[in-house]
Each structure stands twice: as structure tokens, then as C-alpha cells.
PDB file of N, CA and C in Angstrom:
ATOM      1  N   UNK A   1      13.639  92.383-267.392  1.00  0.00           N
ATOM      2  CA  UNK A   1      13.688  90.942-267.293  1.00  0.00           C
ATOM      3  C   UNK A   1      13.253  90.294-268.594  1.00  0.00           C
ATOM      4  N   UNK A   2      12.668  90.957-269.272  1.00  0.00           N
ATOM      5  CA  UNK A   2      11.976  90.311-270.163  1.00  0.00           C
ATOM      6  C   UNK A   2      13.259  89.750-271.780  1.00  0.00           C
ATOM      7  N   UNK A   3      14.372  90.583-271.329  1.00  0.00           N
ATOM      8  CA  UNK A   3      15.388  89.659-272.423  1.00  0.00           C
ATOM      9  C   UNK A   3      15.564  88.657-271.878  1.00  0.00           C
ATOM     10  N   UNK A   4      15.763  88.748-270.304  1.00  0.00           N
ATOM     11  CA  UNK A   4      16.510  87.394-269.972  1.00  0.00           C
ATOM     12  C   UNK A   4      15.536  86.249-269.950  1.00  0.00           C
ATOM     13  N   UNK A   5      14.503  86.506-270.171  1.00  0.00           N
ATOM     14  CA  UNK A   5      13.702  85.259-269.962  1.00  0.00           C
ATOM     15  C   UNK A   5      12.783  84.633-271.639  1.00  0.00           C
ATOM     16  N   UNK A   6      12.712  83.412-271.392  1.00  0.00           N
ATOM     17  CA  UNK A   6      12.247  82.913-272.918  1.00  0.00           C
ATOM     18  C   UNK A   6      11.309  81.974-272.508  1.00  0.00           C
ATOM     19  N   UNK A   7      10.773  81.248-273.679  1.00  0.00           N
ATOM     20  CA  UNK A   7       9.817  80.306-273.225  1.00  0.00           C
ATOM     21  C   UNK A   7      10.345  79.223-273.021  1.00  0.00           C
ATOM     22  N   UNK A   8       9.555  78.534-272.097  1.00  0.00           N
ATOM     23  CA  UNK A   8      10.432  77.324-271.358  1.00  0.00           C
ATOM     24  C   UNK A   8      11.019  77.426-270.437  1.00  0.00           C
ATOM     25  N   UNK A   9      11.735  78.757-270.035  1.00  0.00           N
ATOM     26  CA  UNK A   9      12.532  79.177-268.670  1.00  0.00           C
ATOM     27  C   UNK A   9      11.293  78.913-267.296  1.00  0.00           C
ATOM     28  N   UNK A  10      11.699  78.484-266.136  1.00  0.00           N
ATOM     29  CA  UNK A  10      10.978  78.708-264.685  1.00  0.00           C
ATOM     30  C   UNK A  10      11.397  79.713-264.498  1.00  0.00           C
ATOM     31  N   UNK A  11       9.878  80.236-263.695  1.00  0.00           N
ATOM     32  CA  UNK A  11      10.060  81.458-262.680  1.00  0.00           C
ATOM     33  C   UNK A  11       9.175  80.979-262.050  1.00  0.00           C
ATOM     34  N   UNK A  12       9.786  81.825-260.621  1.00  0.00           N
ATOM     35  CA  UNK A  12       9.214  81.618-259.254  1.00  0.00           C
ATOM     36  C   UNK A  12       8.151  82.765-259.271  1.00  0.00           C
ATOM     37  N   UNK A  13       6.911  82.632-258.682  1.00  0.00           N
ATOM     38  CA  UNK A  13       5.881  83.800-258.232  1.00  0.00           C
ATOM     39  C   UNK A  13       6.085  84.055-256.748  1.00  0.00           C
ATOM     40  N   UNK A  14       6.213  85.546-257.055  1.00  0.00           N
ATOM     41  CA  UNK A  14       6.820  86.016-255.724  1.00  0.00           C
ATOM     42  C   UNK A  14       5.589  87.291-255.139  1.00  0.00           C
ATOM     43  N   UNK A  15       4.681  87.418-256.255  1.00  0.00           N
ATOM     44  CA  UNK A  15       4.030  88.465-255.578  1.00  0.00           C
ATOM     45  C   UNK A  15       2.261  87.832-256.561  1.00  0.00           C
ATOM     46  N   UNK A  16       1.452  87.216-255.202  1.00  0.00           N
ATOM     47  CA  UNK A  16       0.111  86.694-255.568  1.00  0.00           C
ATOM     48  C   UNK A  16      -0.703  87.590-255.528  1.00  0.00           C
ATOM     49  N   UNK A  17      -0.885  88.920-254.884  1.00  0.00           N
ATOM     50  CA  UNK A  17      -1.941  89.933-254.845  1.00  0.00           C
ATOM     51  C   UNK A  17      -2.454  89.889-255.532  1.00  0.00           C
ATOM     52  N   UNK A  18      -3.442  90.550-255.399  1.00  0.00           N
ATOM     53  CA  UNK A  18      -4.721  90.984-256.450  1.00  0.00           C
ATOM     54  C   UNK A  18      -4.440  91.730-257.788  1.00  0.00           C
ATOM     55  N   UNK A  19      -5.195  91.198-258.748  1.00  0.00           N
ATOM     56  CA  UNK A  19      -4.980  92.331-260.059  1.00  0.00           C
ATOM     57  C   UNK A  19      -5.017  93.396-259.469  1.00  0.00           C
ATOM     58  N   UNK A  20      -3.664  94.165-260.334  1.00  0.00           N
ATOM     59  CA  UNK A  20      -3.241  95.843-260.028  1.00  0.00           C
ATOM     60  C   UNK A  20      -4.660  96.386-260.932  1.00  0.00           C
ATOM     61  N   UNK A  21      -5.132  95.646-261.956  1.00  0.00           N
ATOM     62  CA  UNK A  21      -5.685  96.440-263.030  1.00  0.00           C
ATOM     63  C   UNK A  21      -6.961  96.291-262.435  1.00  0.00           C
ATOM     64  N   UNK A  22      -7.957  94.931-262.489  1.00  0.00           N
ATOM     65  CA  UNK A  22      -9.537  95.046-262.261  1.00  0.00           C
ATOM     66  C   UNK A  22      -9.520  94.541-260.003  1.00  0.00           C
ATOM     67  N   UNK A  23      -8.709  94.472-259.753  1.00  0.00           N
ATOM     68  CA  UNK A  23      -8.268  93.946-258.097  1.00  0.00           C
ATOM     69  C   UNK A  23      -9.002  92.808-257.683  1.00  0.00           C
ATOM     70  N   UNK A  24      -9.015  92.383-258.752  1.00  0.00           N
ATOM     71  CA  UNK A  24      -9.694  90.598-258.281  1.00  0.00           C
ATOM     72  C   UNK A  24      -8.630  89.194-257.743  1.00  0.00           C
ATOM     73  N   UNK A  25      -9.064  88.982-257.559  1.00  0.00           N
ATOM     74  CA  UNK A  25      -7.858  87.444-256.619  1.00  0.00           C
ATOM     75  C   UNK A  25      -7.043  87.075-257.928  1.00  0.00           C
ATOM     76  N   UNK A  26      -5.929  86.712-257.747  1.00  0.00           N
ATOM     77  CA  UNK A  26      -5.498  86.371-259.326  1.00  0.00           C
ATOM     78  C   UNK A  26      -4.838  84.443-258.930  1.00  0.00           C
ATOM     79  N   UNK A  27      -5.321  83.731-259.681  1.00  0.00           N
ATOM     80  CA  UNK A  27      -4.667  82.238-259.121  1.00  0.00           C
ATOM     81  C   UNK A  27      -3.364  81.798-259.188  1.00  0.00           C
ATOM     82  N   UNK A  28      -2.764  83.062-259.422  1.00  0.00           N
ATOM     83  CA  UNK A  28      -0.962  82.651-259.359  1.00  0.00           C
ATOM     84  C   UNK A  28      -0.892  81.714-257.178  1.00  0.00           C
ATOM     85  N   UNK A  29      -0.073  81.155-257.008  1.00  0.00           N
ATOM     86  CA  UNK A  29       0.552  80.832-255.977  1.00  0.00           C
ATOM     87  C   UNK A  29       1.774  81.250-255.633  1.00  0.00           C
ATOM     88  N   UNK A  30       1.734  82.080-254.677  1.00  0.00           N
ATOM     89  CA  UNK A  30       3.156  82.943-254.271  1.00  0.00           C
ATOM     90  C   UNK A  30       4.064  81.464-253.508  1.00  0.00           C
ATOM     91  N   UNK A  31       5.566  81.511-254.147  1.00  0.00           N
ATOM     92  CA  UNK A  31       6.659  80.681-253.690  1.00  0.00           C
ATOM     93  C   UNK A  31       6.095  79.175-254.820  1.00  0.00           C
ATOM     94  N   UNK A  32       5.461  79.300-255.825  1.00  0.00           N
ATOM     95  CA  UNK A  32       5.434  78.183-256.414  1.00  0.00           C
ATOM     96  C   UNK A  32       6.343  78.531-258.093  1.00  0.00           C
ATOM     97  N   UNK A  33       6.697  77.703-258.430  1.00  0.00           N
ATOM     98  CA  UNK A  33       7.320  77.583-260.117  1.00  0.00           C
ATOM     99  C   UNK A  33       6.103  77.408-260.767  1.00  0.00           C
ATOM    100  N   UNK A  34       6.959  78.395-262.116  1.00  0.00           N
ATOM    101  CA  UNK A  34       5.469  78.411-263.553  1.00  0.00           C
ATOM    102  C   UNK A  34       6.700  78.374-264.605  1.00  0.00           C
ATOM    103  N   UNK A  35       5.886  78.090-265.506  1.00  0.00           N
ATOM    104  CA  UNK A  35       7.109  77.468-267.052  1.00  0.00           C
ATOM    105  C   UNK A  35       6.718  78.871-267.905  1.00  0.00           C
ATOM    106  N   UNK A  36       7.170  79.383-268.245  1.00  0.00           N
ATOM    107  CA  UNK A  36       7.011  80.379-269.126  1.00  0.00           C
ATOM    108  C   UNK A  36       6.325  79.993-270.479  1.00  0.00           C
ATOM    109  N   UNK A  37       5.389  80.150-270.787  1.00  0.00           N
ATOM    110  CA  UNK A  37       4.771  79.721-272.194  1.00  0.00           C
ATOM    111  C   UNK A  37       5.153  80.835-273.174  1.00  0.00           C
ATOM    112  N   UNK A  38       4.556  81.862-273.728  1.00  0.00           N
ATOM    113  CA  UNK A  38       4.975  83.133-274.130  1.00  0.00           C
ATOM    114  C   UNK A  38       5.341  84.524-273.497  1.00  0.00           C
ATOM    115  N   UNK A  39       5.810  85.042-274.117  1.00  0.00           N
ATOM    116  CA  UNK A  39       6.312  86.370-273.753  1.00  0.00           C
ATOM    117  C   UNK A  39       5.554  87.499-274.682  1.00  0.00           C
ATOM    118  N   UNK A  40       4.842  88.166-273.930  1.00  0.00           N
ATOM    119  CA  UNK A  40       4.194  88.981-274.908  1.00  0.00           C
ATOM    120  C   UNK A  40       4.552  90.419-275.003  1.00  0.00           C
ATOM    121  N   UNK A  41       5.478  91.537-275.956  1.00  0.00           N
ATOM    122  CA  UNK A  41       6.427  92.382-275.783  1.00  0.00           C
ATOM    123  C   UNK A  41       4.863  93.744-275.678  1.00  0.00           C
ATOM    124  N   UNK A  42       4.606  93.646-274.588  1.00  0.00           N
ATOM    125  CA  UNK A  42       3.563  94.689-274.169  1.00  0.00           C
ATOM    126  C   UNK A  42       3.689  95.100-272.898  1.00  0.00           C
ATOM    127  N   UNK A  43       3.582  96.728-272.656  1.00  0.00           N
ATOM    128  CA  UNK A  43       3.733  96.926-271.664  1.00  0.00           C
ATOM    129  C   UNK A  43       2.276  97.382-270.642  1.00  0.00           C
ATOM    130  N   UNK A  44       3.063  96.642-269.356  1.00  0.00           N
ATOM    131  CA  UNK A  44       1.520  96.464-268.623  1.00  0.00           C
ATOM    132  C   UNK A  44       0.549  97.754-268.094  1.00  0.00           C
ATOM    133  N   UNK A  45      -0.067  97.754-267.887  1.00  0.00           N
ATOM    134  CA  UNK A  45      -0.457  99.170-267.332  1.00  0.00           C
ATOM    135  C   UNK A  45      -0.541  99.546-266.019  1.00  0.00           C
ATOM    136  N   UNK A  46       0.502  98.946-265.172  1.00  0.00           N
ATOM    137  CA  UNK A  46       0.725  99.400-263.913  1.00  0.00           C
ATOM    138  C   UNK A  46       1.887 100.621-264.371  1.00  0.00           C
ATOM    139  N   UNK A  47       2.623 100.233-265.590  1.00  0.00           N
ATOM    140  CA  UNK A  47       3.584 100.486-265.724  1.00  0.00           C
ATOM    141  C   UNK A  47       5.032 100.238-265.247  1.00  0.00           C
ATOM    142  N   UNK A  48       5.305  99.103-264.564  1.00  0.00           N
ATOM    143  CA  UNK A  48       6.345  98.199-263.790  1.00  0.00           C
ATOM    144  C   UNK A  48       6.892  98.056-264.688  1.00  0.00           C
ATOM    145  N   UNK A  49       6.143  97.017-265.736  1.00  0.00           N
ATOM    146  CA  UNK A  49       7.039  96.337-266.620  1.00  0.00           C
ATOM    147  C   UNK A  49       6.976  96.390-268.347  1.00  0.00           C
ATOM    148  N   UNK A  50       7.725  96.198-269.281  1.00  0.00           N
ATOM    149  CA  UNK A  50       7.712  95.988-270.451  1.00  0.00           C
ATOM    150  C   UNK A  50       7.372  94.766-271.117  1.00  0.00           C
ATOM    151  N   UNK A  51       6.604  93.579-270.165  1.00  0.00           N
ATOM    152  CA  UNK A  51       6.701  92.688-271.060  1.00  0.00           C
ATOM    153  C   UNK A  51       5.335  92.146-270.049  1.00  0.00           C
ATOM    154  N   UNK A  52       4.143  90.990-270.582  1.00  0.00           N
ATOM    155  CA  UNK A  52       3.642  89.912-269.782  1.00  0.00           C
ATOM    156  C   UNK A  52       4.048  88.775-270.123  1.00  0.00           C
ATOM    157  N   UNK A  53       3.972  87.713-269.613  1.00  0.00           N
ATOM    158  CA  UNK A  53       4.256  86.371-269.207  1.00  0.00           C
ATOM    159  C   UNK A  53       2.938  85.472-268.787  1.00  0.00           C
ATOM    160  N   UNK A  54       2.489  84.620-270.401  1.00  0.00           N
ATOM    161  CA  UNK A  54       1.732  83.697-269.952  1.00  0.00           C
ATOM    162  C   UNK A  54       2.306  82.541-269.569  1.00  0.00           C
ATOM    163  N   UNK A  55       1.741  82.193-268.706  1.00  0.00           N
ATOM    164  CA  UNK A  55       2.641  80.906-267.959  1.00  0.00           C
ATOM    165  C   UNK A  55       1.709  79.942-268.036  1.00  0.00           C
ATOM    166  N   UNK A  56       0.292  79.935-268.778  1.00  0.00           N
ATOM    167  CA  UNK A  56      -0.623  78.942-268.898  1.00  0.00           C
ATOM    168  C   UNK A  56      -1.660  78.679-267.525  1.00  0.00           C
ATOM    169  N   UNK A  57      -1.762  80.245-266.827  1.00  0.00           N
ATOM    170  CA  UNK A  57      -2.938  80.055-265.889  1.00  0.00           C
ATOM    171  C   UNK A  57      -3.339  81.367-266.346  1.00  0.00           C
ATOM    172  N   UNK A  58      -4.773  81.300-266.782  1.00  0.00           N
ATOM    173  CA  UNK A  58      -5.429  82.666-266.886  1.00  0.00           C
ATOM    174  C   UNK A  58      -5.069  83.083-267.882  1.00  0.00           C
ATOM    175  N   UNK A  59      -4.635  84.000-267.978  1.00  0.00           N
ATOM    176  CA  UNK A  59      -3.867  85.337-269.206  1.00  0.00           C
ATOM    177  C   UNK A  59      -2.593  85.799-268.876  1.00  0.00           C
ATOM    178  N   UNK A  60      -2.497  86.776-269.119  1.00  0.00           N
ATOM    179  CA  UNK A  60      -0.789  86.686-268.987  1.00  0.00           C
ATOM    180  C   UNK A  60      -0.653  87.474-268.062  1.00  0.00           C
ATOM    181  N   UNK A  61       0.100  87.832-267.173  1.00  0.00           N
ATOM    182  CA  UNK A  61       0.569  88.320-265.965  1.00  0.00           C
ATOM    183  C   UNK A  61       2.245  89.316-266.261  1.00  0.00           C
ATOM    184  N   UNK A  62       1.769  89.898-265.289  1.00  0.00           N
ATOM    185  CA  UNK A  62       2.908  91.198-264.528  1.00  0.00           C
ATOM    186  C   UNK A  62       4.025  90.649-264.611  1.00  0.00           C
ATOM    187  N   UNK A  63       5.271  91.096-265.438  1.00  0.00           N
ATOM    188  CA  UNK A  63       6.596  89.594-264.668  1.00  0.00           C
ATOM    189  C   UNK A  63       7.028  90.682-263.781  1.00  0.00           C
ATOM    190  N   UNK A  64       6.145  91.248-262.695  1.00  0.00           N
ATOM    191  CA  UNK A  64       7.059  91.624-261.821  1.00  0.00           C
ATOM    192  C   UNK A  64       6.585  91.143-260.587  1.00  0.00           C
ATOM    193  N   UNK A  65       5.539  90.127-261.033  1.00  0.00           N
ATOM    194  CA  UNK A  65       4.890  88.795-260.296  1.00  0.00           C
ATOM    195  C   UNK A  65       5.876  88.119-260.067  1.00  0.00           C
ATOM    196  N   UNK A  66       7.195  87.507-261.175  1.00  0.00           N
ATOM    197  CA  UNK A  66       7.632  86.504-261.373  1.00  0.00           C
ATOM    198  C   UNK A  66       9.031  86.635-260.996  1.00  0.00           C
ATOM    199  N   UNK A  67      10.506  85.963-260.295  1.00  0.00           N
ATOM    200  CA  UNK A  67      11.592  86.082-260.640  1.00  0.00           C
ATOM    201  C   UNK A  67      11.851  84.660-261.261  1.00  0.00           C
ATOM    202  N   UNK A  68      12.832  85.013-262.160  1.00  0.00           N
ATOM    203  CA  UNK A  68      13.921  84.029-262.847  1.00  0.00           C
ATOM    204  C   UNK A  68      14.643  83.169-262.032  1.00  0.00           C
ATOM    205  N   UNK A  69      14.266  82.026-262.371  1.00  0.00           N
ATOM    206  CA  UNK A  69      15.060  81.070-261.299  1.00  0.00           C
ATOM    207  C   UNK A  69      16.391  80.182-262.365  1.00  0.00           C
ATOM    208  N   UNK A  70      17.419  80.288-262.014  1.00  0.00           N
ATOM    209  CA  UNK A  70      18.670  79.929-262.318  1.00  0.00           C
ATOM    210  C   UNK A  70      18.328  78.674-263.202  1.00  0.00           C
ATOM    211  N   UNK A  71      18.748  78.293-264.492  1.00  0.00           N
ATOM    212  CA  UNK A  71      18.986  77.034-265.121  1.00  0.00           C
ATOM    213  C   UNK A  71      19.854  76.290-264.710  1.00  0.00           C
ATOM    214  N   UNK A  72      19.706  74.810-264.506  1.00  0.00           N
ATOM    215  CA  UNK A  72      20.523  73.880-263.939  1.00  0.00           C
ATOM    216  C   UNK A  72      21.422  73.719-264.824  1.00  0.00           C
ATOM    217  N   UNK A  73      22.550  73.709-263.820  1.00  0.00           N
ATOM    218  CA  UNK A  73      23.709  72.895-264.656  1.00  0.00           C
ATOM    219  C   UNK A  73      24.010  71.404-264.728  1.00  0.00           C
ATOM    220  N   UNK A  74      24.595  71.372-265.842  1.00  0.00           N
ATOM    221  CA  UNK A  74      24.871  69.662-266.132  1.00  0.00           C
ATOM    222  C   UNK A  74      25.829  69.323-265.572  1.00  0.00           C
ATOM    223  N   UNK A  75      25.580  68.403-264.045  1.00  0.00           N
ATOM    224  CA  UNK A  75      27.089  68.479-263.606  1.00  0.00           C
ATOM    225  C   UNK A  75      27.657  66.589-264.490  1.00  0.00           C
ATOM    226  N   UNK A  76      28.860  66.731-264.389  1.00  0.00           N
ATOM    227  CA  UNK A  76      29.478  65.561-265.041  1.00  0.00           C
ATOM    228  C   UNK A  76      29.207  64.468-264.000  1.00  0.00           C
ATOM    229  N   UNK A  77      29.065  62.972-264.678  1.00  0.00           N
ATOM    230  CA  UNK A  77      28.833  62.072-263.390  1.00  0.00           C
ATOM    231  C   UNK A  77      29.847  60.702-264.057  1.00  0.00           C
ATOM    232  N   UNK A  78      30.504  60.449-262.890  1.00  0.00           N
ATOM    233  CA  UNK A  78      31.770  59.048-263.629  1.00  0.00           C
ATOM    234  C   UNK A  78      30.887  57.518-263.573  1.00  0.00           C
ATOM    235  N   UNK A  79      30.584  57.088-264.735  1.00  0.00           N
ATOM    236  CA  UNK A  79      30.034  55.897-265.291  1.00  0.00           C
ATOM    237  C   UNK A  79      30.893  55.034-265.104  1.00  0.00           C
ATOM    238  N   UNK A  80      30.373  53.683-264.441  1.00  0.00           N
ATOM    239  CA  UNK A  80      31.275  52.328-264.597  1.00  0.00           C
ATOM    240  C   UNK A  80      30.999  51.544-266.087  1.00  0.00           C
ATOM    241  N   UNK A  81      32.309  51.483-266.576  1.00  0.00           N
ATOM    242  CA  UNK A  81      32.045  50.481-267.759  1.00  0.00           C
ATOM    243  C   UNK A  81      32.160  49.129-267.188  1.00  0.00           C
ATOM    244  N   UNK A  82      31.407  48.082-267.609  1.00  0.00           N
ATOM    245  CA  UNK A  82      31.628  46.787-267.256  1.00  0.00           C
ATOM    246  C   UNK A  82      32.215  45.973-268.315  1.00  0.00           C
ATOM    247  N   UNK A  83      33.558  45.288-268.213  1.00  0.00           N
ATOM    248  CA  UNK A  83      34.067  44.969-269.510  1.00  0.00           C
ATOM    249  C   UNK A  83      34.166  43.213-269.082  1.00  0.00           C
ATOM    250  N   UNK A  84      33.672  42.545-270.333  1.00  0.00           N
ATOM    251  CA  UNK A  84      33.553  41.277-270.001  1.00  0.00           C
ATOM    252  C   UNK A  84      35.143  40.599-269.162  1.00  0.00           C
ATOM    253  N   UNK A  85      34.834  39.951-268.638  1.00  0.00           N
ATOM    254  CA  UNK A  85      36.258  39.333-268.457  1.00  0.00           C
ATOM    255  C   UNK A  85      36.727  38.068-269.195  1.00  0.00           C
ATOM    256  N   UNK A  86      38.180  38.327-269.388  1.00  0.00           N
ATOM    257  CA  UNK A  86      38.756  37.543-270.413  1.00  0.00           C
ATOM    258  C   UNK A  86      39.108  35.919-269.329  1.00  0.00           C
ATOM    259  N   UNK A  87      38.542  34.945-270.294  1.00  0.00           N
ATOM    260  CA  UNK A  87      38.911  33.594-269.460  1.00  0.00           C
ATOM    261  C   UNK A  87      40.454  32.967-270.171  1.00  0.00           C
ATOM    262  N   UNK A  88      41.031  32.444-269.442  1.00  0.00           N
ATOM    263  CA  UNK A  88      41.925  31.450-270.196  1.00  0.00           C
ATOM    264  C   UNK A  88      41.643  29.851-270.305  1.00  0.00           C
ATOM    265  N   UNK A  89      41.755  29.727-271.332  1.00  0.00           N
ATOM    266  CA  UNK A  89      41.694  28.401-271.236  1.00  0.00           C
ATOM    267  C   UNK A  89      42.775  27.405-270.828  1.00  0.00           C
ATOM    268  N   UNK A  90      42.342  26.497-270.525  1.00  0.00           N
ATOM    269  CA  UNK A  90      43.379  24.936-270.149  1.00  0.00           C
ATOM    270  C   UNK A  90      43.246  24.291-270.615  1.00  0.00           C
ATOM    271  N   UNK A  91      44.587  23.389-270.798  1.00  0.00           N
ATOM    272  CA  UNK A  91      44.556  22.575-271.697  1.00  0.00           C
ATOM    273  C   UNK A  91      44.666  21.280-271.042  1.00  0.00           C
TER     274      UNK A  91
END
């Protein structure tokens, strides 16, 4: 996961358990969005993954905490122009 994801991308936390490493409560929220801050190319020592993901709570975390949630698309939207209206005059 760790190509597909950059900083700035959302991911969803899908797994809140306890640190694999020291098993303390960890303050992620399972089913909530986190913004990806850095990507740090280290691999964790559960051995899951090749990469952590600080997301700006704590330190950096497991991304096998995290899935990739889809970037929105720009959908097109039809704008009204308002064009003055032309008067005629009388004479």
C-alpha cells in the first residue's frame, strides 16, 4: 500500500487494537478518516508492512491499521449564465 498512498491522501482506520509492539491502547478510532501526513519507508516490526503512516496522532502507525479510501471525483456541474437583457427603445 505504501506506493499507493501519499501525503494528503484519507484513510480509513480499520483496525484500533492495541500496539502489536509495547500492547498499550493506541488512540486511533476504528471506522474514522485520518489525512496522511508522512510516509515513513520503514518496515514495522510486526512485519505486516513496509511502510508507517503518521497521520498526526501519536507516532506513526501500522498501515495495516489503515485502508485507502477512493479520491473524489470532480463531477461536472451546468452553471446558469445570466445575460443582461437587451431593452428596445421607443420612440
Amino acid at each position: 500500500m505504501s506506493d499507493a498512498v501519499g501525503p494528503g491522501d484519507l484513510v480509513l482506520c480499520v483496525n484500533a487494537a492495541p500496539n502489536h509492539a509495547t500492547g498499550r491502547p493506541v488512540p486511533l478510532v476504528a471506522g474514522e478518516t485520518y489525512r496522511i501526513i508522512a510516509i515513513m519507508e520503514f518496515a514495522c516490526p510486526c512485519g505486516r508492512s513496509d511502510a508507517l503512516l503518521d497521520v498526526g496522532v501519536d507516532f506513526a502507525w501500522c498501515q495495516t491499521r489503515f485502508r485507502l479510501l477512493p479520491k473524489p471525483k470532480a463531477e461536472p456541474r451546468t452553471r446558469r449564465v445570466s445575460a443582461p437583457k437587451e431593452k428596445e427603445k421607443v420612440r
